[in-house]
N, C-alpha and C. Protein backbone atom coordinates (compact mmCIF):
# COMPACT_ATOMS: atom_id res chain seq x y z
N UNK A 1 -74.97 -145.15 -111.73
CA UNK A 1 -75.05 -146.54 -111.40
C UNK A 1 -76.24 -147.14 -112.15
N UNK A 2 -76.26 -148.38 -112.39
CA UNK A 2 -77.28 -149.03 -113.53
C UNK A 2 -77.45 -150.43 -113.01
N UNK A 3 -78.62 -150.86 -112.20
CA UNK A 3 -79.14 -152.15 -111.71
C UNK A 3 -79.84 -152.61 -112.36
N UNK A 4 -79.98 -153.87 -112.58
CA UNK A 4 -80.89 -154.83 -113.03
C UNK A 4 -81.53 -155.85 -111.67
N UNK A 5 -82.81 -155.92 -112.09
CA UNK A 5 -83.72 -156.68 -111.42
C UNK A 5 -84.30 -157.98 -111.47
N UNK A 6 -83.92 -159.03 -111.04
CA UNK A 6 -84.63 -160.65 -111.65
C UNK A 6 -85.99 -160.23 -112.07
N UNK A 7 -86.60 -159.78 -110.93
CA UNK A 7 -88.41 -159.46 -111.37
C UNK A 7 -88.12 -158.04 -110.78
N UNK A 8 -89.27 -157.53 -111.20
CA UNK A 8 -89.86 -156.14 -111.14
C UNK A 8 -89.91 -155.72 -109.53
N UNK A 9 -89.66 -154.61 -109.47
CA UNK A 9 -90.10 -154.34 -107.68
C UNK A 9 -90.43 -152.79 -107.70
N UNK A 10 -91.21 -151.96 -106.86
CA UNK A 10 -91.55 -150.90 -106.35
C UNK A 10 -90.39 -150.02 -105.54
N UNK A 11 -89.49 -150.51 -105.33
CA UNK A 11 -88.42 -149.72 -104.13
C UNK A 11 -86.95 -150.67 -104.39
N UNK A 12 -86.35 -149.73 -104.35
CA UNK A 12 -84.91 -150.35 -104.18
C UNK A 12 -83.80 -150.02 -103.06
N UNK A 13 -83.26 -150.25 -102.70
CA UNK A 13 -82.19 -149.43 -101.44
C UNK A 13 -81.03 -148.66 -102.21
N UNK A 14 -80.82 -147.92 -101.54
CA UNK A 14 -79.38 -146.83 -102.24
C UNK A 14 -78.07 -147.39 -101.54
N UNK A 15 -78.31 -147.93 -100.67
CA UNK A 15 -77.03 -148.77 -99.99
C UNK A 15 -77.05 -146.75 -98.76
N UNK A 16 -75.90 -147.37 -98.14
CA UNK A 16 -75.34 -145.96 -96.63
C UNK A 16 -75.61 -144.78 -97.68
N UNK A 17 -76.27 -143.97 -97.35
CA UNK A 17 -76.09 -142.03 -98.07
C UNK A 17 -76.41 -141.26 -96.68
N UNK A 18 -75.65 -139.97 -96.81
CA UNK A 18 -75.66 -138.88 -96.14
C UNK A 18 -77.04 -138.76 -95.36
N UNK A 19 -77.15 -138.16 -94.69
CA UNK A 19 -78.37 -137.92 -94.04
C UNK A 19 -79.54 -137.36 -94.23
N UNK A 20 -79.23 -136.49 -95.66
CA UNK A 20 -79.98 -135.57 -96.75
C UNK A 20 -79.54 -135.49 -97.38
N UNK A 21 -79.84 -135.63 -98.84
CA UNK A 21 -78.92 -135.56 -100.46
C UNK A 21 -80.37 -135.70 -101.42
N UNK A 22 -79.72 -135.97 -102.50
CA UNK A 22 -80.77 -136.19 -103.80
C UNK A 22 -80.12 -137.18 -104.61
N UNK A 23 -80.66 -137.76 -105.53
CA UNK A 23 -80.42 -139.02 -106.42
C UNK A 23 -81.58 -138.17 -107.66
N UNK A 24 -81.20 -138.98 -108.50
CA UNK A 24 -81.86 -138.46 -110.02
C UNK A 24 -81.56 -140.16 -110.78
N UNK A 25 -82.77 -140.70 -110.83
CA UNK A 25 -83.71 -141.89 -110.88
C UNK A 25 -84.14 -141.77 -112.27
N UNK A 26 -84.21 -142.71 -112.96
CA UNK A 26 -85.15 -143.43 -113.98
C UNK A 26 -85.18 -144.69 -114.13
N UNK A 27 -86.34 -145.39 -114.55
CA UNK A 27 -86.45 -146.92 -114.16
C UNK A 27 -87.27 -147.53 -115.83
N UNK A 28 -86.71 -148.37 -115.91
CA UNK A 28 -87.90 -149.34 -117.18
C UNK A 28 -88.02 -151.06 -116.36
N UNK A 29 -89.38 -151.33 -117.24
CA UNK A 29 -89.92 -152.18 -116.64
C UNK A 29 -88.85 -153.51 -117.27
N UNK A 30 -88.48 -153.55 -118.63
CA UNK A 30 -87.70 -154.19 -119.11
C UNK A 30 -86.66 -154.16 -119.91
N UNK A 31 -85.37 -154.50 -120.24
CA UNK A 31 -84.18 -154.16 -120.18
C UNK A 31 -84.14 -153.60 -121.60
N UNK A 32 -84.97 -154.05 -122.95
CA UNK A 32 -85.10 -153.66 -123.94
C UNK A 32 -86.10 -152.07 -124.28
N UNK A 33 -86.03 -151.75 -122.65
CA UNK A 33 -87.48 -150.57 -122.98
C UNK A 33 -86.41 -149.47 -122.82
N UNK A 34 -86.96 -148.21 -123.28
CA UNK A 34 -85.81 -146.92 -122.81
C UNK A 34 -86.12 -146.64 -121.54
N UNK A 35 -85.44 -145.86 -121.01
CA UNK A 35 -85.61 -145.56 -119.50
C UNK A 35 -86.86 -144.12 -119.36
N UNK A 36 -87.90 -144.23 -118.58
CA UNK A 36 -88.89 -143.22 -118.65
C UNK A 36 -88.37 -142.21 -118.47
N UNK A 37 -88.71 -141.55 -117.79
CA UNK A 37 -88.45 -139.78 -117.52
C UNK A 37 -87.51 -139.78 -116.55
N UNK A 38 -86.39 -139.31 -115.93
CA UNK A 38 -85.62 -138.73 -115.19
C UNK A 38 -86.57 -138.25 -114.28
N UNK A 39 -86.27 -138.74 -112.88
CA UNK A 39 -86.86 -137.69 -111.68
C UNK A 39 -85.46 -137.36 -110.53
N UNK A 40 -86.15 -136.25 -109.76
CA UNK A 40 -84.96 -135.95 -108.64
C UNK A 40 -85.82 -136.77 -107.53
N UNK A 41 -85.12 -137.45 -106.61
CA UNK A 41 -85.59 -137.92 -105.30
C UNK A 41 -84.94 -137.26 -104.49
N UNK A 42 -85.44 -136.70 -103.21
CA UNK A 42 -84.59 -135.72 -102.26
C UNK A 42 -85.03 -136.04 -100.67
N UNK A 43 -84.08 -136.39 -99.57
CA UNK A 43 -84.11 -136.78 -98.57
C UNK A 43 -83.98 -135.79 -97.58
N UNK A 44 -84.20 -135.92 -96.29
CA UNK A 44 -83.76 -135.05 -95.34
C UNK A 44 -84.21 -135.32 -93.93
N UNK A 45 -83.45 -135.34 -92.87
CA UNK A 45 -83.90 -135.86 -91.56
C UNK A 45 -85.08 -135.63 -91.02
N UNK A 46 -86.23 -136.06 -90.46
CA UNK A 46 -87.25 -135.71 -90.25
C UNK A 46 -87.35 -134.60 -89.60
N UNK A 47 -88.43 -134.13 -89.34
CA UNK A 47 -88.46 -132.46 -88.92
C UNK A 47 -90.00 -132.00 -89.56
N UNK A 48 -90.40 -131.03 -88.67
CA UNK A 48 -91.33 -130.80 -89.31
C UNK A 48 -91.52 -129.20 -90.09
N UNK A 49 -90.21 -128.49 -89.45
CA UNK A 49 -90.38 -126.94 -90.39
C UNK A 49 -88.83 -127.35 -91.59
N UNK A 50 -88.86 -126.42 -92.43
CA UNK A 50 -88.57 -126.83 -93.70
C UNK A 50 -87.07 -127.23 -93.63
N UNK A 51 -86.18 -127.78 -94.09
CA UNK A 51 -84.77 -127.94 -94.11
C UNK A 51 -84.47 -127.65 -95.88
N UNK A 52 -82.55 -127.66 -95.92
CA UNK A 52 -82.07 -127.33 -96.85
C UNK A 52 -80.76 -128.31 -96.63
N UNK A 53 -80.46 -128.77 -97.68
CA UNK A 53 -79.45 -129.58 -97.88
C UNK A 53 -78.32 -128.70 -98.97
N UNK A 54 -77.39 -128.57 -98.94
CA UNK A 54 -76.56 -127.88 -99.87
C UNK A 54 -75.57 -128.65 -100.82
N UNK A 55 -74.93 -128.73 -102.06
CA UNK A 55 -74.15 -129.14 -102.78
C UNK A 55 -73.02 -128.35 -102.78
N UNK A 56 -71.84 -128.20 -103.06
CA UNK A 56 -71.11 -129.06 -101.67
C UNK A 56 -71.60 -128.62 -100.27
N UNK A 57 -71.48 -129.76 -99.50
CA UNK A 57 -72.47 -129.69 -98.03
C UNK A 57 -71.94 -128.16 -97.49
N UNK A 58 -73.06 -127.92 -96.75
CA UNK A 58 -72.57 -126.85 -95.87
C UNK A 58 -71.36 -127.02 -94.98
N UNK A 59 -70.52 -125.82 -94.80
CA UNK A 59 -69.19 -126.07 -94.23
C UNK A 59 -67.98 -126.90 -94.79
N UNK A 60 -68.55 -127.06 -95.79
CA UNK A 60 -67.02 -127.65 -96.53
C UNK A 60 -66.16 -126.28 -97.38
N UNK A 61 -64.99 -126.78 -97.57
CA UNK A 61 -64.32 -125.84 -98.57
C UNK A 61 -64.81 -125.90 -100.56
N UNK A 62 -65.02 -124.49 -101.07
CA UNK A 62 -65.16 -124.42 -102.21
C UNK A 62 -64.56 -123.82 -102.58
N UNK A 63 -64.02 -123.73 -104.43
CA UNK A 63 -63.03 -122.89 -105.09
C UNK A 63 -64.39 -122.04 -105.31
N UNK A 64 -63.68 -120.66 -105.40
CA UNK A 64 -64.43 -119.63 -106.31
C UNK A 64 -65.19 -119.19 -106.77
N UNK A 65 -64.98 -120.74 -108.28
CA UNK A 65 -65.92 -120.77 -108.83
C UNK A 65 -66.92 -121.90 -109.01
N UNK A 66 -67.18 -122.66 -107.98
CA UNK A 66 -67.97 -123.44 -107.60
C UNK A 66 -69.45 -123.42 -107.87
N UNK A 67 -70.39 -123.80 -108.40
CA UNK A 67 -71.60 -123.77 -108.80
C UNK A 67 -72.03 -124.24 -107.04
N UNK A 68 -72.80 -123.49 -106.95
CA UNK A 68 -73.49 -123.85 -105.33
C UNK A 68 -74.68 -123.91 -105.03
N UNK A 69 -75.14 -125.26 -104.77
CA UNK A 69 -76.92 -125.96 -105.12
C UNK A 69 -77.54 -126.21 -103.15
N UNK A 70 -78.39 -125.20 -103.96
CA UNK A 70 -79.36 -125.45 -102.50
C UNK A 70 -80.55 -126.38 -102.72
N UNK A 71 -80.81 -127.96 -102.05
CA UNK A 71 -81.90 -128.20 -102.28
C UNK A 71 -83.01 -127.86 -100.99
N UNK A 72 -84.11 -127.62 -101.23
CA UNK A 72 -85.07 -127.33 -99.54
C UNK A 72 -85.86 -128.64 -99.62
N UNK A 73 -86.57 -128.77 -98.18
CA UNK A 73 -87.35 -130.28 -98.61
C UNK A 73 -88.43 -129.76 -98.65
N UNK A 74 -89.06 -128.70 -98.71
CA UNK A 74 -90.60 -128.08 -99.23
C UNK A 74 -90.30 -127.34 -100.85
N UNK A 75 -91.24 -126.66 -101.07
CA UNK A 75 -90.88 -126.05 -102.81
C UNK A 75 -89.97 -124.59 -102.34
N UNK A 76 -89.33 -124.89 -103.30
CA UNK A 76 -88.95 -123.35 -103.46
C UNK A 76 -89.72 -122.23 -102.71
N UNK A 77 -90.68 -122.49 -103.73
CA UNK A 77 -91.42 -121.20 -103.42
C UNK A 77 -92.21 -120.77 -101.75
N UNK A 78 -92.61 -122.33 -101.49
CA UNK A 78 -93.01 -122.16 -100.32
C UNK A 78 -92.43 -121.49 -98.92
N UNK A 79 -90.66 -122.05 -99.36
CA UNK A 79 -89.92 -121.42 -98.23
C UNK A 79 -89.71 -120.03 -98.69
N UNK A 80 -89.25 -119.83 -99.54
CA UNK A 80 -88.94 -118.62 -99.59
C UNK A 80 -89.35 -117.35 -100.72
N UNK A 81 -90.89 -117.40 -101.19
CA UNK A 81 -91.67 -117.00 -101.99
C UNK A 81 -90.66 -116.48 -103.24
N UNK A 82 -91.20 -115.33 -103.48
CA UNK A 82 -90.34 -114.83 -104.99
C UNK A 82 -88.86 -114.52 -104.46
N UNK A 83 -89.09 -114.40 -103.60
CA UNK A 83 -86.91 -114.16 -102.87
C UNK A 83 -86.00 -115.33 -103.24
N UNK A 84 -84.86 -114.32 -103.53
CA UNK A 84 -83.73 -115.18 -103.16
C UNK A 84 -82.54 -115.07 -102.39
N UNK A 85 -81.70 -116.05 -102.42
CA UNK A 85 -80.77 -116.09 -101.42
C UNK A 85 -80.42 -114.84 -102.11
N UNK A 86 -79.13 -114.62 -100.69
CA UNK A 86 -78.22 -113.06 -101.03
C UNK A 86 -77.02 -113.38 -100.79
N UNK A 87 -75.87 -113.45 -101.24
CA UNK A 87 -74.53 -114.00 -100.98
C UNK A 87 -74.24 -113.08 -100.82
N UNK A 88 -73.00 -113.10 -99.66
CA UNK A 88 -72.21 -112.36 -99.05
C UNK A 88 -70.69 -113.01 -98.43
N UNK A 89 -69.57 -112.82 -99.09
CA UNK A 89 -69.81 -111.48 -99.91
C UNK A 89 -69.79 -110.92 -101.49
N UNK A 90 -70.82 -110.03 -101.82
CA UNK A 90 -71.22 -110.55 -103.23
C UNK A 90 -70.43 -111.02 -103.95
N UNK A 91 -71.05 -112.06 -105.22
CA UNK A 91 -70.49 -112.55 -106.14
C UNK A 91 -70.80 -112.42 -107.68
N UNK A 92 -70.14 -112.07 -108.20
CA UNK A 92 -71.15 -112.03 -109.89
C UNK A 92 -71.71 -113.42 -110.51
N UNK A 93 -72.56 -113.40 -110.49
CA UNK A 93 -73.31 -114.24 -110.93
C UNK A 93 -74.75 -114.70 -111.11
N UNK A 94 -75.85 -115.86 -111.37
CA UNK A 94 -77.31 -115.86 -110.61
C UNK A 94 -77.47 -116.97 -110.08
N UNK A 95 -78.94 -117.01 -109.78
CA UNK A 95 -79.55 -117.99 -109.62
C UNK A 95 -80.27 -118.86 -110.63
N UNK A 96 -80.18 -119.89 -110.51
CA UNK A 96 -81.56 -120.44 -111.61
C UNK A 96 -82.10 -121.74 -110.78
N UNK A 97 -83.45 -121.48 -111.02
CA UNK A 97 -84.16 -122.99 -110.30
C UNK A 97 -83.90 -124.37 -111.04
N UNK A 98 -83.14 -125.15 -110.64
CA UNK A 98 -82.75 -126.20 -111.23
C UNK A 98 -84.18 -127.20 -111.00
N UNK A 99 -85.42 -127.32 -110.37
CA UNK A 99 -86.44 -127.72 -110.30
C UNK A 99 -87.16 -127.27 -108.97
N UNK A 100 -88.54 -127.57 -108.67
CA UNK A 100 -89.26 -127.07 -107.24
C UNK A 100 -88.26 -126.75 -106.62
N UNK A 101 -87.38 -127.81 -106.07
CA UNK A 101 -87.39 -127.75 -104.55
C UNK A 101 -85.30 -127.33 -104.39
N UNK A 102 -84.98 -126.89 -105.98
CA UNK A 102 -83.47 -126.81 -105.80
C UNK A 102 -83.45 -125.13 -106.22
N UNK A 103 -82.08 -124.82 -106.03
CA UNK A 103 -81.76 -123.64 -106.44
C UNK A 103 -80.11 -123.71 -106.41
N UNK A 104 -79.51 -123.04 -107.66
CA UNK A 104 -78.40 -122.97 -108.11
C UNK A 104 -78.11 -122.00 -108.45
N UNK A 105 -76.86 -121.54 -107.72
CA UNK A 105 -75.72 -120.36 -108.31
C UNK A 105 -74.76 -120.74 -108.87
N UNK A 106 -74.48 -119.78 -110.17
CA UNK A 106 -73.86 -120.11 -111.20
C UNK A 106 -72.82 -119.00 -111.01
N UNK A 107 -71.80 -119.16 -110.45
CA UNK A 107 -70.79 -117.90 -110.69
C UNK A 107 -70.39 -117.36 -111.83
N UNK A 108 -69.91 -115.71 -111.99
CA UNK A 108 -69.84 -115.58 -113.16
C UNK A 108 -68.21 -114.96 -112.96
N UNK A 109 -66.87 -115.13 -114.37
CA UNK A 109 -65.52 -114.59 -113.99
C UNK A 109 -64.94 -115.02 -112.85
N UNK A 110 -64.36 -114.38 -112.41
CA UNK A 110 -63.61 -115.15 -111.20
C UNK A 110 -64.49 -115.39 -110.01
N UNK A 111 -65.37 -115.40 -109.94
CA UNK A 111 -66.19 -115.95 -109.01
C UNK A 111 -66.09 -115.25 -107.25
N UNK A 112 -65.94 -115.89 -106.19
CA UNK A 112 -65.99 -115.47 -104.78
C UNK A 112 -64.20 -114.76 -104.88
N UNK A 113 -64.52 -114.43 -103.91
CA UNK A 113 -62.88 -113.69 -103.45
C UNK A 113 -62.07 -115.09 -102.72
N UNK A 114 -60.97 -114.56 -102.27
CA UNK A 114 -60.41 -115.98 -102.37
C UNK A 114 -60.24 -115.80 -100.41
N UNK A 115 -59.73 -116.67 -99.74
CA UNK A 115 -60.26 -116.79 -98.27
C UNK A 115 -61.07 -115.77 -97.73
N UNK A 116 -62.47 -116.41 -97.92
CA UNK A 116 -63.84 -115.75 -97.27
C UNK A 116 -64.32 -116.95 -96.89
N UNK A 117 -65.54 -116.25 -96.12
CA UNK A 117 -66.37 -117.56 -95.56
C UNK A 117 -67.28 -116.99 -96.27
N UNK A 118 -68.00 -117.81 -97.10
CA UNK A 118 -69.27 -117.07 -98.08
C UNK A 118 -70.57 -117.61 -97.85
N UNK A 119 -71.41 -116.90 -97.57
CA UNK A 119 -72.71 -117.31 -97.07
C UNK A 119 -74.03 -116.90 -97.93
N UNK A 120 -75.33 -117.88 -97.66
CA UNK A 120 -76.03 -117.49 -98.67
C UNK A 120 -76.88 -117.22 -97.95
N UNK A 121 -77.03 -116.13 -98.02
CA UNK A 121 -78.28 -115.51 -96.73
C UNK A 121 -79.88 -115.96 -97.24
N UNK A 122 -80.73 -116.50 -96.35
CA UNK A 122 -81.90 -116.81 -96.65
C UNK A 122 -83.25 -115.68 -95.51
N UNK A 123 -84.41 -115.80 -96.63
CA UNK A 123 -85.79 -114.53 -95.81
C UNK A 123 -85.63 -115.12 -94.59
N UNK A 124 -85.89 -116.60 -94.38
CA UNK A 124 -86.14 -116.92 -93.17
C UNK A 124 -85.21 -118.42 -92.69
N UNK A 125 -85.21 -118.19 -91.03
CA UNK A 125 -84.42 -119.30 -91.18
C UNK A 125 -85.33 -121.13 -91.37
N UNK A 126 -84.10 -121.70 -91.72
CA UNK A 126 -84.62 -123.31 -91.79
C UNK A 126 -83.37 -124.00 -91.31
N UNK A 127 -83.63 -125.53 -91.11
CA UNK A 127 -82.75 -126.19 -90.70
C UNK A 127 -81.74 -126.91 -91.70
N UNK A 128 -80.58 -126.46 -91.32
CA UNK A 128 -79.30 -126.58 -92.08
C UNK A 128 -78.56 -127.76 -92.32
N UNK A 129 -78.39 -128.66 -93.28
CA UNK A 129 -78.22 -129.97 -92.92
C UNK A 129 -76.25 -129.99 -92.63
N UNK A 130 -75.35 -129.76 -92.04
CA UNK A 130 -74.16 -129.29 -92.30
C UNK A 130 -73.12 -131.02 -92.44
N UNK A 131 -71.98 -130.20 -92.97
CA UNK A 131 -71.40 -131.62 -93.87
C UNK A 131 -71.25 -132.88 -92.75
N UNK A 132 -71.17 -133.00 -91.74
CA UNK A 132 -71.46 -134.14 -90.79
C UNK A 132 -72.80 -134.94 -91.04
N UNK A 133 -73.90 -134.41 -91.11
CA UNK A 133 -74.97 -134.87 -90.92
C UNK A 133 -76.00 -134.21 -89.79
N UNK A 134 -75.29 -133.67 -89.19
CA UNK A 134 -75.83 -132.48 -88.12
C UNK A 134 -76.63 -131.66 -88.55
N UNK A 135 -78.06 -131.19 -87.65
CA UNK A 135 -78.89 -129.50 -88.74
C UNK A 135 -78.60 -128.94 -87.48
N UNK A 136 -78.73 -127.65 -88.17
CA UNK A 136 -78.55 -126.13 -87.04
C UNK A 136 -79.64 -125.20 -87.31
N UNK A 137 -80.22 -124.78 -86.66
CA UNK A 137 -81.18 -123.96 -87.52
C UNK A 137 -80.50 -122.47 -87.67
N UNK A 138 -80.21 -121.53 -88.84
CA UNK A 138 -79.88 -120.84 -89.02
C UNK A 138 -80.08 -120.29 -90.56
N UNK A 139 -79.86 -118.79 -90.74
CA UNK A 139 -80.51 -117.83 -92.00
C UNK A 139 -79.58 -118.02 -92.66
N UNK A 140 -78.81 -118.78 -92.93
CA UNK A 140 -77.69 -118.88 -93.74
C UNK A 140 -77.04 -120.22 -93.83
N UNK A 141 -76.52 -120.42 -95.21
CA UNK A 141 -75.71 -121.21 -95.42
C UNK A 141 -74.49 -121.12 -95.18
N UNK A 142 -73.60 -122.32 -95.29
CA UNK A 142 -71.80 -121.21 -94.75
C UNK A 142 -71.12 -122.22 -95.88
N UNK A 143 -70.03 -121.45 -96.82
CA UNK A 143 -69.11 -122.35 -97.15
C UNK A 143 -67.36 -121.51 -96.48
N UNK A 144 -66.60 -122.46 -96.93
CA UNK A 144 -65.36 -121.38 -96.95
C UNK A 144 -64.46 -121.49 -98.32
N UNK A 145 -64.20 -120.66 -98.61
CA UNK A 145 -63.10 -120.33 -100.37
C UNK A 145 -62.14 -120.21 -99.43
N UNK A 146 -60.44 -121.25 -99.51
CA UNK A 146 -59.17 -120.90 -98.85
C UNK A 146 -58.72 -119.77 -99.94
N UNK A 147 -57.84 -119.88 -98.49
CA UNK A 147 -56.81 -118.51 -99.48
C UNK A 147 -56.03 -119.24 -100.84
N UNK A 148 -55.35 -118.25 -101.94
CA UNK A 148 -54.88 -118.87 -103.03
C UNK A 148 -53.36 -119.85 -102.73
N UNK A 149 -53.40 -120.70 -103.52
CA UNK A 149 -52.18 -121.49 -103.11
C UNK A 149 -50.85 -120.69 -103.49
N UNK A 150 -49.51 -121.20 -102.17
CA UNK A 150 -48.54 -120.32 -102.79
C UNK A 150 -47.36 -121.01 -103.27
N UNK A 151 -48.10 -122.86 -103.67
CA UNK A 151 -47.71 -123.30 -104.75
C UNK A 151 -48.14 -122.74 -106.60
N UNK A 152 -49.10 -122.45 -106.21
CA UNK A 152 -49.57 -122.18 -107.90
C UNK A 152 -49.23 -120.91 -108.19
N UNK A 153 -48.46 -120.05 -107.05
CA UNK A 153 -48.23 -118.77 -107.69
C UNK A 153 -46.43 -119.38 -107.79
N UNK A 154 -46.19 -120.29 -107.03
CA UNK A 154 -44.47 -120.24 -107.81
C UNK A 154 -44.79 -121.19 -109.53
N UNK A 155 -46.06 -121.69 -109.18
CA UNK A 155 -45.92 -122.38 -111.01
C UNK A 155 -46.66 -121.69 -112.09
N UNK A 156 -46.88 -120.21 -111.59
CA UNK A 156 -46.96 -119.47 -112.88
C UNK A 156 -45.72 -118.25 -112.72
N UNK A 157 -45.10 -118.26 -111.68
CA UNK A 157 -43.47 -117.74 -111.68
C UNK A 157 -42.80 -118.20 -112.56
N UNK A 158 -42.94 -119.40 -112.54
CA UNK A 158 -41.97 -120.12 -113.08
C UNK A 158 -42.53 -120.35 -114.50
N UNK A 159 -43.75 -120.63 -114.66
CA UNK A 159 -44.09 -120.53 -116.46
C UNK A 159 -43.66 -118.96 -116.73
N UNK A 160 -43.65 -117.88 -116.21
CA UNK A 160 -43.12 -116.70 -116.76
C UNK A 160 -41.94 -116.22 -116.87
N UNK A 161 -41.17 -117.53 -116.06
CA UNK A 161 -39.78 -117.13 -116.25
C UNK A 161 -39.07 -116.17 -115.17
N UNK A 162 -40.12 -115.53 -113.88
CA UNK A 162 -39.35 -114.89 -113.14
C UNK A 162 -38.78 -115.99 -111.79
N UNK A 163 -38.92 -117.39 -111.55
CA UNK A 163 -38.42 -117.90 -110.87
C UNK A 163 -36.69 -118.94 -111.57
N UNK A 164 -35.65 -118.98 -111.03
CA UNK A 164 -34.68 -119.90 -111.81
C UNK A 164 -35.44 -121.34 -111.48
N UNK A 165 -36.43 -121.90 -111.72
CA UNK A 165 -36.66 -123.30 -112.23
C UNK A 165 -37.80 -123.64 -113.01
N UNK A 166 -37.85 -124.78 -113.76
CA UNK A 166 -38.76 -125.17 -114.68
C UNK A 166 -39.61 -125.90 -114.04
N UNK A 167 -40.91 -125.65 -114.57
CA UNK A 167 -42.18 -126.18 -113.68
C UNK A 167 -42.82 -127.26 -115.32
N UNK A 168 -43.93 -128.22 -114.86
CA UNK A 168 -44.60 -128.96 -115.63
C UNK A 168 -45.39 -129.44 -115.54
N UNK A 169 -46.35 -129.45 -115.67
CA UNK A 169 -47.92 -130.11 -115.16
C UNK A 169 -47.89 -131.39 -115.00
N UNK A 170 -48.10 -132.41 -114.32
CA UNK A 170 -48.05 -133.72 -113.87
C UNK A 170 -49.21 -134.12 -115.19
N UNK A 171 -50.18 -133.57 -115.24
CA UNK A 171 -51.48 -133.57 -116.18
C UNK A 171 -51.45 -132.77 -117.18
N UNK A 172 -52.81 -132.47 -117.62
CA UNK A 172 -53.26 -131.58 -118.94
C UNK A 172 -52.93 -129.74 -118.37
N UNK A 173 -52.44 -129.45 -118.80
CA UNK A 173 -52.05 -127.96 -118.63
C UNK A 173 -54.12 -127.35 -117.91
N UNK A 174 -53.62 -126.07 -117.08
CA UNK A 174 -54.96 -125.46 -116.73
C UNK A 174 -55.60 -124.82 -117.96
N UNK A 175 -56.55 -124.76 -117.92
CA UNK A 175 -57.63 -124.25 -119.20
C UNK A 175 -57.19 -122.36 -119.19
N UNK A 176 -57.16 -121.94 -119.66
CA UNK A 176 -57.45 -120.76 -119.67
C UNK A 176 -58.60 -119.40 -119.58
N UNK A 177 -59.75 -120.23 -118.87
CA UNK A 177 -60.38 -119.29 -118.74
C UNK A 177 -60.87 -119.11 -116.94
N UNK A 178 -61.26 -118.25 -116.73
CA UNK A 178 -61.38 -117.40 -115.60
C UNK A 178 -61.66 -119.16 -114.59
N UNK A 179 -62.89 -119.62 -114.68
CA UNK A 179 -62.99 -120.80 -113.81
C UNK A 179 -61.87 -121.82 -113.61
N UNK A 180 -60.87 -122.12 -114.83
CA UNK A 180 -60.05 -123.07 -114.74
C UNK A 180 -59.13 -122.58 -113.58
N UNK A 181 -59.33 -121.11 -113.73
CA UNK A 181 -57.68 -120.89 -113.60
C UNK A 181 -57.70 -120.36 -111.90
N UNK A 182 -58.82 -120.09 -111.10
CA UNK A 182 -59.64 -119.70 -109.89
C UNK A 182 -59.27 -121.13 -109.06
N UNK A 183 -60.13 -122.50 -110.24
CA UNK A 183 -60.12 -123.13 -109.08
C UNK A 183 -58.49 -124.09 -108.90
N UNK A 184 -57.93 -123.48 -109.98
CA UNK A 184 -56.57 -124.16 -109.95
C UNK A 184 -55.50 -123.09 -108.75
N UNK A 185 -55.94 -122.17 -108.73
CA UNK A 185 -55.31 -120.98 -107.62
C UNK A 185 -55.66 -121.86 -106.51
N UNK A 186 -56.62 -122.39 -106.00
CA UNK A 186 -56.96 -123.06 -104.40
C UNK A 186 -56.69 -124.58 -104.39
N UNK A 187 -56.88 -125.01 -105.40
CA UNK A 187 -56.54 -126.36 -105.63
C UNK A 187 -55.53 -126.61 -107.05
N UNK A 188 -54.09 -126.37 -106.79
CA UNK A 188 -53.46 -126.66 -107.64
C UNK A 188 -52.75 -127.96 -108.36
N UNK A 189 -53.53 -128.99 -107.80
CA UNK A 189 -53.00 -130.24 -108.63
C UNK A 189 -51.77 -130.58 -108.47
N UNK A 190 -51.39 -131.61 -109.36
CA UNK A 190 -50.20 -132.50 -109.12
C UNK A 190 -49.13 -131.78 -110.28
N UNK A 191 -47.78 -131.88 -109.84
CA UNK A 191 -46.96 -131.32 -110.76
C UNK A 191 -45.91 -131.98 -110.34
N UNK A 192 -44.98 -132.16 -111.86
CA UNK A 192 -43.75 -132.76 -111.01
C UNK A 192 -42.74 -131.84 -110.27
N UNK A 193 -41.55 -132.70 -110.03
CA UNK A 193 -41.11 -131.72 -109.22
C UNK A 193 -40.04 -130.74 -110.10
N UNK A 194 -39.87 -129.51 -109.12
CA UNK A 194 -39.69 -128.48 -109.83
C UNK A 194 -37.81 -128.61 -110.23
N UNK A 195 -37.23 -128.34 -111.73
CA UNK A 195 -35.74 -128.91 -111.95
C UNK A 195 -34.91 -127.28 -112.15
N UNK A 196 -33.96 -127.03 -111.44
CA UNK A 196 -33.66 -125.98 -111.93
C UNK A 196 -33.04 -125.56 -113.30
N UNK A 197 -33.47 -124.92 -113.47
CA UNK A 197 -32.91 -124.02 -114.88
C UNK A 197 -31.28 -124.61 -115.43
């Protein structure tokens, strides 16, 4: 999103947001200037021991291979010194500190197993911001991976020829590599409908 200002001001409103999230901000004083440095701004219900906000929120559904961002509202390090989370149940992949106060898993190949509830175990607990807006205090994060769709297994039946009908992507065909094809197993998109042979 990109605002302009009659005159200059110190604060702006974000309009309704979640109850904890982040925004990533840069501002110039005038419309001909470049925009300064990129910062993260990061929110979270008041409280006074540490909280964690998650990308996608805690308790929602994720494919697979979902990149999964923890932000805390203290540093990294503070909550949880040189440790890191521990997913369960394991996944190939790492971590990398996306700045202080975030942390990101990067799945690697096919990513989580497919209906699990996958959790990111933390040293200690903090308060959980979960996808309502609700915190819980608890050592873990929770998502859930559904089981694989048993539409997308009749539309690669049918691209192989062992079902009698012809299938067609409503859209751009799935990518072929391990992530495309994971999160197209749980979320298989629009297709037309299927014509027989």
């Amino acid at each position: 999103m990109h605002r302009r200002f009659a005159h200059p001001r110190r604060s702006l409103r974000l309009g309704k947001q979640a109850s904890a999230g982040s925004v990533v901000i840069a501002a110039a004083v005038a419309s001909w200037e470049r925009l300064g440095r990129f910062r993260s701004v990061t929110w979270f219900p008041a409280g006074g021991g540490p909280a964690v906000a998650a990308t996608p929120a805690a308790g929602s559904e994720v494919t697979p291979s979902t990149p999964l961002r923890i932000t805390f509202s203290k540093p990294v390090a503070k909550v949880l010194g040189s440790r890191r989370p521990t997913l369960s149940p394991e996944v190939p992949g790492s971590w990398a500190e996306a700045d202080r106060h975030t942390l990101v898993f990067h799945p690697r190949g096919f990513g989580a197993p497919f209906d699990t509830a996958l959790k990111a175990e933390l040293p200690r607990s903090v308060e959980v911001v979960q996808a309502d807006g609700s915190t819980k205090s608890a050592r873990e994060v929770e998502w859930t991976v559904p089981p694989g769709s048993p539409l997308r297994l009749q539309q690669l039946l049918a691209q192989a020829g062992y079902l009698p009908v012809e299938w067609k992507p409503a859209g751009r065909r799935v990518a072929k590599t391990p992530e495309a094809q994971v999160r197209a197993a749980t979320f298989p998109g629009a297709t037309r409908t299927p014509r027989p042979r």
